[in-house]
Protein backbone atom coordinates (compact mmCIF):
# COMPACT_ATOMS: atom_id res chain seq x y z
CA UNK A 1 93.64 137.81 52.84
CA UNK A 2 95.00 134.49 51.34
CA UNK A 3 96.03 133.51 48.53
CA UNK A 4 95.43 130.15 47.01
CA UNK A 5 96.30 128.53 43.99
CA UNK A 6 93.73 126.77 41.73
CA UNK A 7 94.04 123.42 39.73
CA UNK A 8 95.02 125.73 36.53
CA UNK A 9 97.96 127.77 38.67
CA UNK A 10 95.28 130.46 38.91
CA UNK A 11 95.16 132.48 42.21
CA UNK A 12 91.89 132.84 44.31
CA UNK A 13 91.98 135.80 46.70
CA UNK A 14 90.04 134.76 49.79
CA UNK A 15 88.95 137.50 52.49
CA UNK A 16 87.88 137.16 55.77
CA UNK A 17 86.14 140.98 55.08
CA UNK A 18 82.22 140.86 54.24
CA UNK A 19 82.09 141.91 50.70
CA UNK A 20 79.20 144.17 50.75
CA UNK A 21 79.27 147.85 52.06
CA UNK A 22 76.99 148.27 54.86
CA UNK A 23 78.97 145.30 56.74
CA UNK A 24 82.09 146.75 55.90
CA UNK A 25 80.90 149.75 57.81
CA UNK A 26 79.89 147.77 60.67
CA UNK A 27 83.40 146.02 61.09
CA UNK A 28 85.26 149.14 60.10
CA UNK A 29 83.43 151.04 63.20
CA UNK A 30 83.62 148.07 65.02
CA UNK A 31 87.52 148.01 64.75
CA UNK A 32 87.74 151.80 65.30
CA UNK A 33 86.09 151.52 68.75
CA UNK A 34 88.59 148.54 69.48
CA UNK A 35 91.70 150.78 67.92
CA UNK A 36 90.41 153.72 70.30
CA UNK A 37 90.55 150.54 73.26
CA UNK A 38 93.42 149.49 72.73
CA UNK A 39 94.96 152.84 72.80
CA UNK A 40 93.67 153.79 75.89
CA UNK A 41 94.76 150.69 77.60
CA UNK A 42 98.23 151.08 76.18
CA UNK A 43 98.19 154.92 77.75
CA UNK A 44 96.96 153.55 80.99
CA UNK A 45 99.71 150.77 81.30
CA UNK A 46 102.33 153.03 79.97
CA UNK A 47 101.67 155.74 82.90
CA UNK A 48 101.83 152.62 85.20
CA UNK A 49 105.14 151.57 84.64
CA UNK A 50 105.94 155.55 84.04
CA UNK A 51 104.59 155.63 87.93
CA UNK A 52 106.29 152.77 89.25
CA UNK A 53 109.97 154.28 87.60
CA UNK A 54 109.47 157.47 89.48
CA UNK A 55 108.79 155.36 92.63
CA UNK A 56 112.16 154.56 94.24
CA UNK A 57 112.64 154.14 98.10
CA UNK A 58 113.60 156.74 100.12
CA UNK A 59 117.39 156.58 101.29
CA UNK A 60 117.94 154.87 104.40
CA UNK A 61 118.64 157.85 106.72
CA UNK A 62 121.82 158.39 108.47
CA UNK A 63 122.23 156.74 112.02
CA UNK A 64 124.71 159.64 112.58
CA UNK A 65 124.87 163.24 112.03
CA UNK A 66 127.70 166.05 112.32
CA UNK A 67 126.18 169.64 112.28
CA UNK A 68 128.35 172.06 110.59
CA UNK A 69 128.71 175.94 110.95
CA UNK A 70 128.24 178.64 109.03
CA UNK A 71 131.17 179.95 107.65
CA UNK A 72 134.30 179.40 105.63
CA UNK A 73 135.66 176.39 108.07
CA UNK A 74 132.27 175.34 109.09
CA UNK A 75 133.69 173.35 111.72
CA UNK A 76 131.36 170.60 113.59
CA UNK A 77 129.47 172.50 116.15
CA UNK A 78 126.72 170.18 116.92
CA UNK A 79 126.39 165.91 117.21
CA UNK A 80 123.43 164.38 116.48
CA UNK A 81 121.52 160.76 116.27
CA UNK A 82 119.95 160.14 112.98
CA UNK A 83 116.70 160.32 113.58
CA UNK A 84 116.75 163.54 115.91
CA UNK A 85 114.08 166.07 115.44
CA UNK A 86 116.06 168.88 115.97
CA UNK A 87 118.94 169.29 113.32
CA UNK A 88 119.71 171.68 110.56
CA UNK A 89 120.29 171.74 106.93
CA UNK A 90 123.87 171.85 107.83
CA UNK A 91 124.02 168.31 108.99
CA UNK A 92 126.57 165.77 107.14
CA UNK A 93 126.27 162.09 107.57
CA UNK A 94 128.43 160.68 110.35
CA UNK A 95 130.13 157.35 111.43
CA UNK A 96 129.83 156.60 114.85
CA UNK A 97 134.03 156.37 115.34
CA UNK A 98 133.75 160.33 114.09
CA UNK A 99 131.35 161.21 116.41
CA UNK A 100 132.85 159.63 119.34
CA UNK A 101 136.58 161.57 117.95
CA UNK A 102 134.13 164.59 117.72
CA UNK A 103 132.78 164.04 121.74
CA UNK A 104 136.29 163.59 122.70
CA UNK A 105 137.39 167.11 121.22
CA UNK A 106 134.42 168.83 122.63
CA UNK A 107 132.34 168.97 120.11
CA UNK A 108 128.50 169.18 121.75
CA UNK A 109 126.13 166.54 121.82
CA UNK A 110 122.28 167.21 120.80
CA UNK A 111 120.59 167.50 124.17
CA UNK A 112 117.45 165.78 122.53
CA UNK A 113 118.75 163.15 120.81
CA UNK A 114 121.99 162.42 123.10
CA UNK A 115 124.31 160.91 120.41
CA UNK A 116 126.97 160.43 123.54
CA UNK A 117 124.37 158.49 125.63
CA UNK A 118 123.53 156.45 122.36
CA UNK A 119 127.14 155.68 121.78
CA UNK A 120 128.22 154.78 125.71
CA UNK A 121 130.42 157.86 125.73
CA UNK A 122 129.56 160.11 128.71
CA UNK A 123 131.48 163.32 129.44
């Protein structure tokens, strides 16, 4: 609506609405099916971005791991590569200075992966 002001300071209300019923119906539907629209196209684009939050990258993995024990100490019993098929939950990720200190004490080397190979430290 707008609001104008006559010669004689009156005001004039001016709509853009038809003034009859039966095309106030029509635009009244009209806008409900445009309401119901717009709502779904909000929902839509809101689950979009609501999908694209949950979608981080997955953590580079580790290039190194150290397989622990079981046990109160749960000393390093096992030296792997990162991307070795064969470790355990128990594995911690590794630098490759620790696992060479770690082949130099003993520790075992993966015999699938063959962190000591990897690194250029044979035994």
């Amino acid at each position: 609506m707008q609001d104008r002001t006559a010669g004689g300071g009156r005001r004039l209300t001016v709509s853009v609405l038809p003034p009859d019923l039966p095309r106030l119906r029509t635009v009244v539907t009209y806008l409900r099916g445009e309401l119901h629209r717009a709502e779904q196209a909000l929902a839509a684009a809101e689950e979009r971005e609501a999908a694209a939050a949950r979608q981080q990258p997955a953590p580079e993995p580790p290039a190194w791991l150290i397989e622990r024990g079981i046990g109160a100490g749960r000393l390093p019993v096992r030296l792997h590569a990162g991307g070795c098929w064969d470790t355990g939950k128990r594995c911690v990720p590794a630098t490759p200075d620790q696992i060479r200190r770690l082949l130099a004490e003993g520790v075992t080397a993966c015999i699938h992966c063959r962190p000591d190979t990897a690194l250029g430290v044979l035994e």
